[in-house]
PDB file of N, CA and C in Angstrom:
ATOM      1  N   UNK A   1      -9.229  70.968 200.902  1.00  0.00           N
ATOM      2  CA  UNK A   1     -10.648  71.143 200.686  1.00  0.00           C
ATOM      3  C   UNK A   1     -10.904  71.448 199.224  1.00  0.00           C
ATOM      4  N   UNK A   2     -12.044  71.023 198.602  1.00  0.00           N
ATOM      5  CA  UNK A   2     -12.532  71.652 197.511  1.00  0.00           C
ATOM      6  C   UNK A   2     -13.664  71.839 197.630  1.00  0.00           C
ATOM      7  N   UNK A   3     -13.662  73.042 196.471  1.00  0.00           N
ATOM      8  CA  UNK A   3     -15.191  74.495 196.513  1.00  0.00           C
ATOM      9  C   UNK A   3     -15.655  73.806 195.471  1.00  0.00           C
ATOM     10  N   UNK A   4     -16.966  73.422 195.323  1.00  0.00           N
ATOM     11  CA  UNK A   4     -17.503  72.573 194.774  1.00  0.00           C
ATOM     12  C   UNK A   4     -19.136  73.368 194.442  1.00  0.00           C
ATOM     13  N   UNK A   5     -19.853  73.029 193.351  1.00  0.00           N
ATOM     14  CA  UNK A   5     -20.918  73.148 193.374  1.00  0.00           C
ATOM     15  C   UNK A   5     -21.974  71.486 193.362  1.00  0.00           C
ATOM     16  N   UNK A   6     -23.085  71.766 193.940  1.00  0.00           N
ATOM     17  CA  UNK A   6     -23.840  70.453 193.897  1.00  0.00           C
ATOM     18  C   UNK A   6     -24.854  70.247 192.994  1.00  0.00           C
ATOM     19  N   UNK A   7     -24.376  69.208 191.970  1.00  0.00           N
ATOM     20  CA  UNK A   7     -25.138  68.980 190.649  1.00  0.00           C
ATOM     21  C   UNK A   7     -26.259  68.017 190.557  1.00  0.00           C
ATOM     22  N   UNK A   8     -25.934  67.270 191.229  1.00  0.00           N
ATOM     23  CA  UNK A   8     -26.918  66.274 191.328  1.00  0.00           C
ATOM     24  C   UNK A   8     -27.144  64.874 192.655  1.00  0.00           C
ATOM     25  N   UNK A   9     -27.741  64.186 192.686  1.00  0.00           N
ATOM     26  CA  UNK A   9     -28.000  62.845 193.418  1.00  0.00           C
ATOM     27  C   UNK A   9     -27.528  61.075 193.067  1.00  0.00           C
ATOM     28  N   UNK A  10     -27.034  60.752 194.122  1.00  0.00           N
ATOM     29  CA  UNK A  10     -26.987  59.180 193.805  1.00  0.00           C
ATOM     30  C   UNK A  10     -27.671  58.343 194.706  1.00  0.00           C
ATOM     31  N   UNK A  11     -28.531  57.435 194.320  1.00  0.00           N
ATOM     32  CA  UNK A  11     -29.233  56.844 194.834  1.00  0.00           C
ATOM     33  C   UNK A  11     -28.499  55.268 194.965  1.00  0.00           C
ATOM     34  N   UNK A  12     -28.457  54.985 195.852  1.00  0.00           N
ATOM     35  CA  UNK A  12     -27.837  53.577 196.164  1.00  0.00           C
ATOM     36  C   UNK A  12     -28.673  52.182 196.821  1.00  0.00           C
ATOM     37  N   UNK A  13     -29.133  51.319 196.953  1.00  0.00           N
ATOM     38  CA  UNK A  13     -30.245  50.588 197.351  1.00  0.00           C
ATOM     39  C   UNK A  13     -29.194  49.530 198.733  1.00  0.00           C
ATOM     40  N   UNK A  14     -28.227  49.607 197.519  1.00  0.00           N
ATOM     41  CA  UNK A  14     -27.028  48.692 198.391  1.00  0.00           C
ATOM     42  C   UNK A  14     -25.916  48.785 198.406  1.00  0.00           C
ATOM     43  N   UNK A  15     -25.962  48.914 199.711  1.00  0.00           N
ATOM     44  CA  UNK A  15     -24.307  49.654 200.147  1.00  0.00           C
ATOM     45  C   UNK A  15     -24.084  48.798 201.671  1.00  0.00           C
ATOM     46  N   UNK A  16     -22.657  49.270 201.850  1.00  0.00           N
ATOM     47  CA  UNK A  16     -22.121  49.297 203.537  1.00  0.00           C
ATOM     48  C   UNK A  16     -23.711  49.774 204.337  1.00  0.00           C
ATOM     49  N   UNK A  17     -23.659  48.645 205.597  1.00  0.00           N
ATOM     50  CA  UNK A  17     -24.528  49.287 206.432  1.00  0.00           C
ATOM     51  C   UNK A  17     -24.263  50.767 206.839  1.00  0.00           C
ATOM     52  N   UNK A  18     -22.904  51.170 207.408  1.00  0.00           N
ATOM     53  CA  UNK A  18     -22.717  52.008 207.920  1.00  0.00           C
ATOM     54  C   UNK A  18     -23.447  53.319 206.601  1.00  0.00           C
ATOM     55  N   UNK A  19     -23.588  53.170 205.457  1.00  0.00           N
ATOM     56  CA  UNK A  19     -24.163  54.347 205.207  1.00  0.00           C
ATOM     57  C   UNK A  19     -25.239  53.984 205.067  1.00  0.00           C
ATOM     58  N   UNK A  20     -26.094  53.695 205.371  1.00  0.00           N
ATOM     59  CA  UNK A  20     -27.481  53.597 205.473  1.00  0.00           C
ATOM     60  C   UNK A  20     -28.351  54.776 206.030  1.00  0.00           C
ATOM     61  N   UNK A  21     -29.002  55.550 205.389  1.00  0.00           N
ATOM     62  CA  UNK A  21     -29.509  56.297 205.457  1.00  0.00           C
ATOM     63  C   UNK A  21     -28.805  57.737 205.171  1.00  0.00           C
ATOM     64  N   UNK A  22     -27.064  57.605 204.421  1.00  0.00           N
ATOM     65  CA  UNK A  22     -26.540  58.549 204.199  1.00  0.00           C
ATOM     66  C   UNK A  22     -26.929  59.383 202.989  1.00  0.00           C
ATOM     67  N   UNK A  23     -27.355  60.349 202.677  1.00  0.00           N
ATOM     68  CA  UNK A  23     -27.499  61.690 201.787  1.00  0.00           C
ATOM     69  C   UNK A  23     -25.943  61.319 200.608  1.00  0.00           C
ATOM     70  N   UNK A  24     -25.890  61.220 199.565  1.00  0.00           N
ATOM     71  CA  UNK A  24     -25.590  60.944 198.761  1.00  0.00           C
ATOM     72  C   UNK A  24     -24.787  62.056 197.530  1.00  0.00           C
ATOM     73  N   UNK A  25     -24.040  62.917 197.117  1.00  0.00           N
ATOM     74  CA  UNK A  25     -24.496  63.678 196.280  1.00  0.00           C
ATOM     75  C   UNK A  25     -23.264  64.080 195.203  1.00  0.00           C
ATOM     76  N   UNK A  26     -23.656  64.391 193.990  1.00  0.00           N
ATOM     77  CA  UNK A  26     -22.576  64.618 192.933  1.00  0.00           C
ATOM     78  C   UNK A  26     -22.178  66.178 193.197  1.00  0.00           C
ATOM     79  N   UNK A  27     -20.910  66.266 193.062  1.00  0.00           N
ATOM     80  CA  UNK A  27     -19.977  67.649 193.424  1.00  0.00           C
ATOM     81  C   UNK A  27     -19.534  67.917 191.966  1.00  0.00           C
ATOM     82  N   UNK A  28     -19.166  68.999 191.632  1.00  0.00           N
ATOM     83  CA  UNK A  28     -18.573  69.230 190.466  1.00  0.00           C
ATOM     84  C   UNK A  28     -17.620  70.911 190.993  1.00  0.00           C
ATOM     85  N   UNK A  29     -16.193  70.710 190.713  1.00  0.00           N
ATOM     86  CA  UNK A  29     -15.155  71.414 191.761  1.00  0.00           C
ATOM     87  C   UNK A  29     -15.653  72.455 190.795  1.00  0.00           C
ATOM     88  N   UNK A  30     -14.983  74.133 191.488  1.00  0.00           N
ATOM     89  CA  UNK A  30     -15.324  75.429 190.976  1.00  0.00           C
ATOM     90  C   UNK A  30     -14.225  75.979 191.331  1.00  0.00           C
ATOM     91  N   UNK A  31     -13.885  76.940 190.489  1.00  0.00           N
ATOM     92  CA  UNK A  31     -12.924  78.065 191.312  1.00  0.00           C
ATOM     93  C   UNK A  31     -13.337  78.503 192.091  1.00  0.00           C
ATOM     94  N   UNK A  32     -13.026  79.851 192.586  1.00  0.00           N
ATOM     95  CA  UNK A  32     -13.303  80.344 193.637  1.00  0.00           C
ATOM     96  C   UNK A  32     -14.008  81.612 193.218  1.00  0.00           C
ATOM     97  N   UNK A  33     -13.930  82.276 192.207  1.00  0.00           N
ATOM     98  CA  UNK A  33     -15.232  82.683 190.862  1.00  0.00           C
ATOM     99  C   UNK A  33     -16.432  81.903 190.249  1.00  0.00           C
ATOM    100  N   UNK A  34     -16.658  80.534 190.641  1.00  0.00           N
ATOM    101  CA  UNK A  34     -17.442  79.790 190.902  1.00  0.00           C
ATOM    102  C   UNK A  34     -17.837  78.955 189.157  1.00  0.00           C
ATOM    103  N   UNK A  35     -16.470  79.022 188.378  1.00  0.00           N
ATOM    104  CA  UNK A  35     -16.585  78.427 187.311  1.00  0.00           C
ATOM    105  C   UNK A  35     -16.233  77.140 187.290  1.00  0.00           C
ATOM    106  N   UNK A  36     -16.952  76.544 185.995  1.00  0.00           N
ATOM    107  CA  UNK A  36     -16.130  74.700 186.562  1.00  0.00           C
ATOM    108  C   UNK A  36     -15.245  74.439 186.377  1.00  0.00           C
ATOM    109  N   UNK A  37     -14.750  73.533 187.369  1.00  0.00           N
ATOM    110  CA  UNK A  37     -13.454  72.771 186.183  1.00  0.00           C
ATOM    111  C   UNK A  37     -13.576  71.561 186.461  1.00  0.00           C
ATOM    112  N   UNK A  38     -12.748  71.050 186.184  1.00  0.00           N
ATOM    113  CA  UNK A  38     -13.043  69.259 185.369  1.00  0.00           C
ATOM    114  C   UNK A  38     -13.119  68.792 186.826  1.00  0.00           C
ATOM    115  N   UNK A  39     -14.211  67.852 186.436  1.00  0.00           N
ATOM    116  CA  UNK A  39     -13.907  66.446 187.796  1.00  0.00           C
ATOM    117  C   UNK A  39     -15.270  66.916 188.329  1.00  0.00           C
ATOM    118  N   UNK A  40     -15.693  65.452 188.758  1.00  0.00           N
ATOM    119  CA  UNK A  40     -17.056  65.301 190.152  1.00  0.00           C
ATOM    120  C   UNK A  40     -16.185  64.652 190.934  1.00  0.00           C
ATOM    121  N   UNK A  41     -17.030  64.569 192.059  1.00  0.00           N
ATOM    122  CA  UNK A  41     -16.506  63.599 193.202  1.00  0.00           C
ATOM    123  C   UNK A  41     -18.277  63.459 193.583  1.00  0.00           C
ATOM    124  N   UNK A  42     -18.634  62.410 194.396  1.00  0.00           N
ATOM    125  CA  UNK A  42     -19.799  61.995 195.433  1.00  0.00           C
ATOM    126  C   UNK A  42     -18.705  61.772 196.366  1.00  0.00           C
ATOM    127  N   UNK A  43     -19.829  62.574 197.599  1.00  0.00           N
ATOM    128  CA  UNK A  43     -19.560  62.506 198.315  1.00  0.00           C
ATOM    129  C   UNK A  43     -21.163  62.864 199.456  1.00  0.00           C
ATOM    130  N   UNK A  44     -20.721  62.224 200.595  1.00  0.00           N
ATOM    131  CA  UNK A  44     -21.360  62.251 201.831  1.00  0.00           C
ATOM    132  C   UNK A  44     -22.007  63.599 202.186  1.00  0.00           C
ATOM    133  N   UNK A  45     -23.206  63.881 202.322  1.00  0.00           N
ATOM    134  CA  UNK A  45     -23.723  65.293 202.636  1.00  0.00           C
ATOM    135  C   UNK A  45     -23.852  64.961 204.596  1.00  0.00           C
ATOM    136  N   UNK A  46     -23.343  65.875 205.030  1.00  0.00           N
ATOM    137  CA  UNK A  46     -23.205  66.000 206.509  1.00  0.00           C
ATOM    138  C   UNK A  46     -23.713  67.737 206.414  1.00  0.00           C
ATOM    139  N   UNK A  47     -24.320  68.187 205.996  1.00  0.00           N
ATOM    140  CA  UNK A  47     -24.903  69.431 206.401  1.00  0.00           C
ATOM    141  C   UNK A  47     -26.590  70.348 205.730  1.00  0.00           C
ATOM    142  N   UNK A  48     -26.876  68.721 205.049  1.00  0.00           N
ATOM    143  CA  UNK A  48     -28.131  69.414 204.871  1.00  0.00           C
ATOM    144  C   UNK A  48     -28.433  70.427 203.432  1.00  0.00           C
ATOM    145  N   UNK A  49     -26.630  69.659 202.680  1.00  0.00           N
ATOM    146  CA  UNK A  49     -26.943  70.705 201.450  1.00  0.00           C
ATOM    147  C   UNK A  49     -27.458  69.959 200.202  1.00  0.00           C
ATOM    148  N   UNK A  50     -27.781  70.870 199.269  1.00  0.00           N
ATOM    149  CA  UNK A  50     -29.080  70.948 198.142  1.00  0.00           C
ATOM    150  C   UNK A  50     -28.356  70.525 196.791  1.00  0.00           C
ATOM    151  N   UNK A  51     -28.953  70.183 195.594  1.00  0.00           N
ATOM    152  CA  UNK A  51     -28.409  70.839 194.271  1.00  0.00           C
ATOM    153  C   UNK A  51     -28.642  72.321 194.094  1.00  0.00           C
ATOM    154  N   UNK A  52     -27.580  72.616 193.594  1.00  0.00           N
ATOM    155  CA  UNK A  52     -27.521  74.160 193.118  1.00  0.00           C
ATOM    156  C   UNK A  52     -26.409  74.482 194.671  1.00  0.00           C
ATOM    157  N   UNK A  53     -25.902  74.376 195.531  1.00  0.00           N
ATOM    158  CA  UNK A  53     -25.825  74.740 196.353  1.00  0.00           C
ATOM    159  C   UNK A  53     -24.063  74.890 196.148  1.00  0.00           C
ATOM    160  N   UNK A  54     -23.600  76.001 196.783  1.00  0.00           N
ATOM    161  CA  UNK A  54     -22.079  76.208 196.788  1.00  0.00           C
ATOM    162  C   UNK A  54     -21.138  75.436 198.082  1.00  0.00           C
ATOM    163  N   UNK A  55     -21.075  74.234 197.965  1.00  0.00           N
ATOM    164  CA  UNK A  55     -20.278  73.910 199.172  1.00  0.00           C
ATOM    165  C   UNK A  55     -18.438  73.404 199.423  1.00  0.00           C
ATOM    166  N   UNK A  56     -18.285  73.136 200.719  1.00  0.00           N
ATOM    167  CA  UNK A  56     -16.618  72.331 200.804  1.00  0.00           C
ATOM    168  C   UNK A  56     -16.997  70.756 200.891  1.00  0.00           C
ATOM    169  N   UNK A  57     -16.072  70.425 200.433  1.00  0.00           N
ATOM    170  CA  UNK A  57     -15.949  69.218 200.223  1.00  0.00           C
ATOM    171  C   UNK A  57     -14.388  68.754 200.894  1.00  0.00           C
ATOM    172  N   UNK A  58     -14.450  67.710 201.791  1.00  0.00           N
ATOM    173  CA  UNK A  58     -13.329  67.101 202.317  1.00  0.00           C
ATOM    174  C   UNK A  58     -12.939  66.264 201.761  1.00  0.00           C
ATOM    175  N   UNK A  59     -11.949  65.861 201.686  1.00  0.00           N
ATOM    176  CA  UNK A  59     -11.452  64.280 201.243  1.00  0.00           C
ATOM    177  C   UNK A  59     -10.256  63.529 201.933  1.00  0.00           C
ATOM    178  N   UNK A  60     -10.343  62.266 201.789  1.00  0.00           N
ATOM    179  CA  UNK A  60      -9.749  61.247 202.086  1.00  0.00           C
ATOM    180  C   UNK A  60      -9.537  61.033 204.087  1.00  0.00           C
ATOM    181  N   UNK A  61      -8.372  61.121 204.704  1.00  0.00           N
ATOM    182  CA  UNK A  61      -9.180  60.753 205.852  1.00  0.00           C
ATOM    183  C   UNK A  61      -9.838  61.902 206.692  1.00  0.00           C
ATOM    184  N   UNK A  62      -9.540  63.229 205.989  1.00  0.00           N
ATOM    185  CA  UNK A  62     -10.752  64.642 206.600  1.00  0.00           C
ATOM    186  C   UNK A  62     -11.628  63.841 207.009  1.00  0.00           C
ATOM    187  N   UNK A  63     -12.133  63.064 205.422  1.00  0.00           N
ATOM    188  CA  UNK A  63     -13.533  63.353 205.602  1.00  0.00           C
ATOM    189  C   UNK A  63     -14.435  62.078 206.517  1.00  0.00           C
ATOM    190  N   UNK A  64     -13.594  61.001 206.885  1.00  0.00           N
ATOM    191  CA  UNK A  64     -14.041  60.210 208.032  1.00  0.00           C
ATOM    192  C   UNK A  64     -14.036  61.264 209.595  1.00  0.00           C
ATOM    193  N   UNK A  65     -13.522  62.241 209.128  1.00  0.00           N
ATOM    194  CA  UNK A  65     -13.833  62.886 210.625  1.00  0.00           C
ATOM    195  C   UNK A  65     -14.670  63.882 210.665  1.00  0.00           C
ATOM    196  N   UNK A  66     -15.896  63.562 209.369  1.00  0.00           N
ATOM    197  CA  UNK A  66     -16.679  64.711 209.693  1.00  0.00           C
ATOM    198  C   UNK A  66     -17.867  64.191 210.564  1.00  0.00           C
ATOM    199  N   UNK A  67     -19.002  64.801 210.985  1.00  0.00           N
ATOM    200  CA  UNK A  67     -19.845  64.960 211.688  1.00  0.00           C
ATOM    201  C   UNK A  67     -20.438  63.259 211.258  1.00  0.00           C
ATOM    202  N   UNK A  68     -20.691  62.415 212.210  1.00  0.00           N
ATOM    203  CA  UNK A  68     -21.390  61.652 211.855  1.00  0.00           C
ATOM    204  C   UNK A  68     -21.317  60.101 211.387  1.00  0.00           C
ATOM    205  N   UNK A  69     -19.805  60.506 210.282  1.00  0.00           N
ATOM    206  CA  UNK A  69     -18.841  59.475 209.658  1.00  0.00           C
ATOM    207  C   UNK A  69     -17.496  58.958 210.471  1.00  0.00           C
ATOM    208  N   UNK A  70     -17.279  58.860 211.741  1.00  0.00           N
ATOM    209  CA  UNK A  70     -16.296  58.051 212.288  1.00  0.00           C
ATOM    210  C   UNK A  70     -16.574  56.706 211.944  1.00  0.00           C
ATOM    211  N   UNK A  71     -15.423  56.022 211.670  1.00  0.00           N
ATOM    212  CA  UNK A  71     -15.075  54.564 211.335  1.00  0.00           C
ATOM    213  C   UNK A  71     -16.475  54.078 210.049  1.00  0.00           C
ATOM    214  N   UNK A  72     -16.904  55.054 208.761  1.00  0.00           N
ATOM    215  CA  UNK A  72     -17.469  54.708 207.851  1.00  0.00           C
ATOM    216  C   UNK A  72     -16.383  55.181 206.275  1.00  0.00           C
ATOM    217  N   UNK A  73     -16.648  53.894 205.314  1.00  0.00           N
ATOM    218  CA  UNK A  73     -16.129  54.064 204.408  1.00  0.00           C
ATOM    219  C   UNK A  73     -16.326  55.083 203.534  1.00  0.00           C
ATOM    220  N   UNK A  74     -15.851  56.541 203.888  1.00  0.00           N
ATOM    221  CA  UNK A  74     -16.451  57.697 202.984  1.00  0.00           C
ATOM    222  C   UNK A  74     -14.856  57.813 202.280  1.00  0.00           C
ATOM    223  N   UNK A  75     -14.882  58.358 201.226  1.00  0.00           N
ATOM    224  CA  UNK A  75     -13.620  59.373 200.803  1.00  0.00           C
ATOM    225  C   UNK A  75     -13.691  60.830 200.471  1.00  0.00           C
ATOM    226  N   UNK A  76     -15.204  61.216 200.455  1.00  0.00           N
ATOM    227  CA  UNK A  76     -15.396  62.849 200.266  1.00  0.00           C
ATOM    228  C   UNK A  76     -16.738  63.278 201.127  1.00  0.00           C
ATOM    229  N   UNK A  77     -16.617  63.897 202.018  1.00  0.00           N
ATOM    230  CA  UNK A  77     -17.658  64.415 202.900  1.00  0.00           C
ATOM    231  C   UNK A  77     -17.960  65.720 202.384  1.00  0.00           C
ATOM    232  N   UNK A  78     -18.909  66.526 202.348  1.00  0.00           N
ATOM    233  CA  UNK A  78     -19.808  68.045 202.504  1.00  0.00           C
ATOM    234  C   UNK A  78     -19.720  68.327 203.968  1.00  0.00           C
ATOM    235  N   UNK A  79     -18.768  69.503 204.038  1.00  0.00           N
ATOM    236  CA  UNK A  79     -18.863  69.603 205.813  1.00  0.00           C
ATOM    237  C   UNK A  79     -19.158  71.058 205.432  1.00  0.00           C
ATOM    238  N   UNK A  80     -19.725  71.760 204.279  1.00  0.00           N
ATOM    239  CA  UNK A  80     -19.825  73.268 204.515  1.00  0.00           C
ATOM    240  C   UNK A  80     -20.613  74.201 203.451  1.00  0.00           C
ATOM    241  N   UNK A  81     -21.429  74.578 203.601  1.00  0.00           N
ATOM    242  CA  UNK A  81     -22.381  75.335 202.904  1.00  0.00           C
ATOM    243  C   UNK A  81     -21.730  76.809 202.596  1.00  0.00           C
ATOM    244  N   UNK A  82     -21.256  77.099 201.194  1.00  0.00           N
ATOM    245  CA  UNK A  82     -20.785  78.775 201.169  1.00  0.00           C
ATOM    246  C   UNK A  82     -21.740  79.423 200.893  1.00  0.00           C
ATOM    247  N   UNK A  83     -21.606  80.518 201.681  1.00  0.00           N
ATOM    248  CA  UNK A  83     -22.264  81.518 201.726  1.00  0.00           C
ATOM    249  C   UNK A  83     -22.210  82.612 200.280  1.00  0.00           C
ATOM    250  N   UNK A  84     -20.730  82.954 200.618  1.00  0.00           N
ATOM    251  CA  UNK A  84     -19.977  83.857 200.047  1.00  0.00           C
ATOM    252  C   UNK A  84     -18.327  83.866 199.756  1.00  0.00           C
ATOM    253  N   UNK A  85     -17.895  83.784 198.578  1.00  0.00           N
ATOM    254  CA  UNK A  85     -16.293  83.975 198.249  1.00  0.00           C
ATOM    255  C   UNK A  85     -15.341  85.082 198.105  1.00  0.00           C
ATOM    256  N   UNK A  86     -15.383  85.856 198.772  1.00  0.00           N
ATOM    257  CA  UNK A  86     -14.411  86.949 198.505  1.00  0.00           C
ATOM    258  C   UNK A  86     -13.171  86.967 198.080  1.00  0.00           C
ATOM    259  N   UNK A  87     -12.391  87.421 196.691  1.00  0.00           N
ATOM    260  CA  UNK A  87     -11.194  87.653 196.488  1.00  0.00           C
ATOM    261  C   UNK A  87     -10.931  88.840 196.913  1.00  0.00           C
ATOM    262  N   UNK A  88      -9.535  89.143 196.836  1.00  0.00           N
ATOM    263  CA  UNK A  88      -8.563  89.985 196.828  1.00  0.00           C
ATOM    264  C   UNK A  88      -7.763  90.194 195.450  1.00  0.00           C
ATOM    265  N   UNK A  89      -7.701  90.929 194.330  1.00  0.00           N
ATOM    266  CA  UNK A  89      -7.164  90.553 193.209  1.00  0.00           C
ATOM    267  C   UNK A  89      -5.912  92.013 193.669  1.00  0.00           C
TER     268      UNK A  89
END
């Protein structure tokens, strides 16, 4: 999984049927102190989350098994909205 924050939107006109009508969205990974580090991924929103928003991000065949996406060409799904990160140092 990666802890990801949500930066922005992709808009697509034309794609696979199967995502048609799929939520779209740019990830940018975080520690777990919620700083960045390198890399986006888009990926599939399956839960209704926002920009600005702290979420998990699945990948590769996870993320065909999230809510919704059986047998669609995804490689990174949103299956999780954080709340809260607690360490232990």
């Amino acid at each position: 999984m990666i802890l990801g924050r949500v930066v922005g939107t992709v808009v697509s006109t034309r794609k696979d049927e199967k995502l048609s009508g799929a939520k779209l969205l740019v990830v940018r990974a975080t520690d777990p102190r919620g700083k960045d580090e390198a890399g986006y991924v888009i990926a599939v929103d399956t839960v209704h989350a926002g920009v600005g928003d702290r979420v998990l991000v699945v990948s590769g065949s996870s993320a065909r098994m999230a809510s919704g996406l059986k047998d669609t060409p995804v490689d990174a799904a949103i299956c999780g909205v954080v709340d809260a990160v607690d360490l232990v140092d």
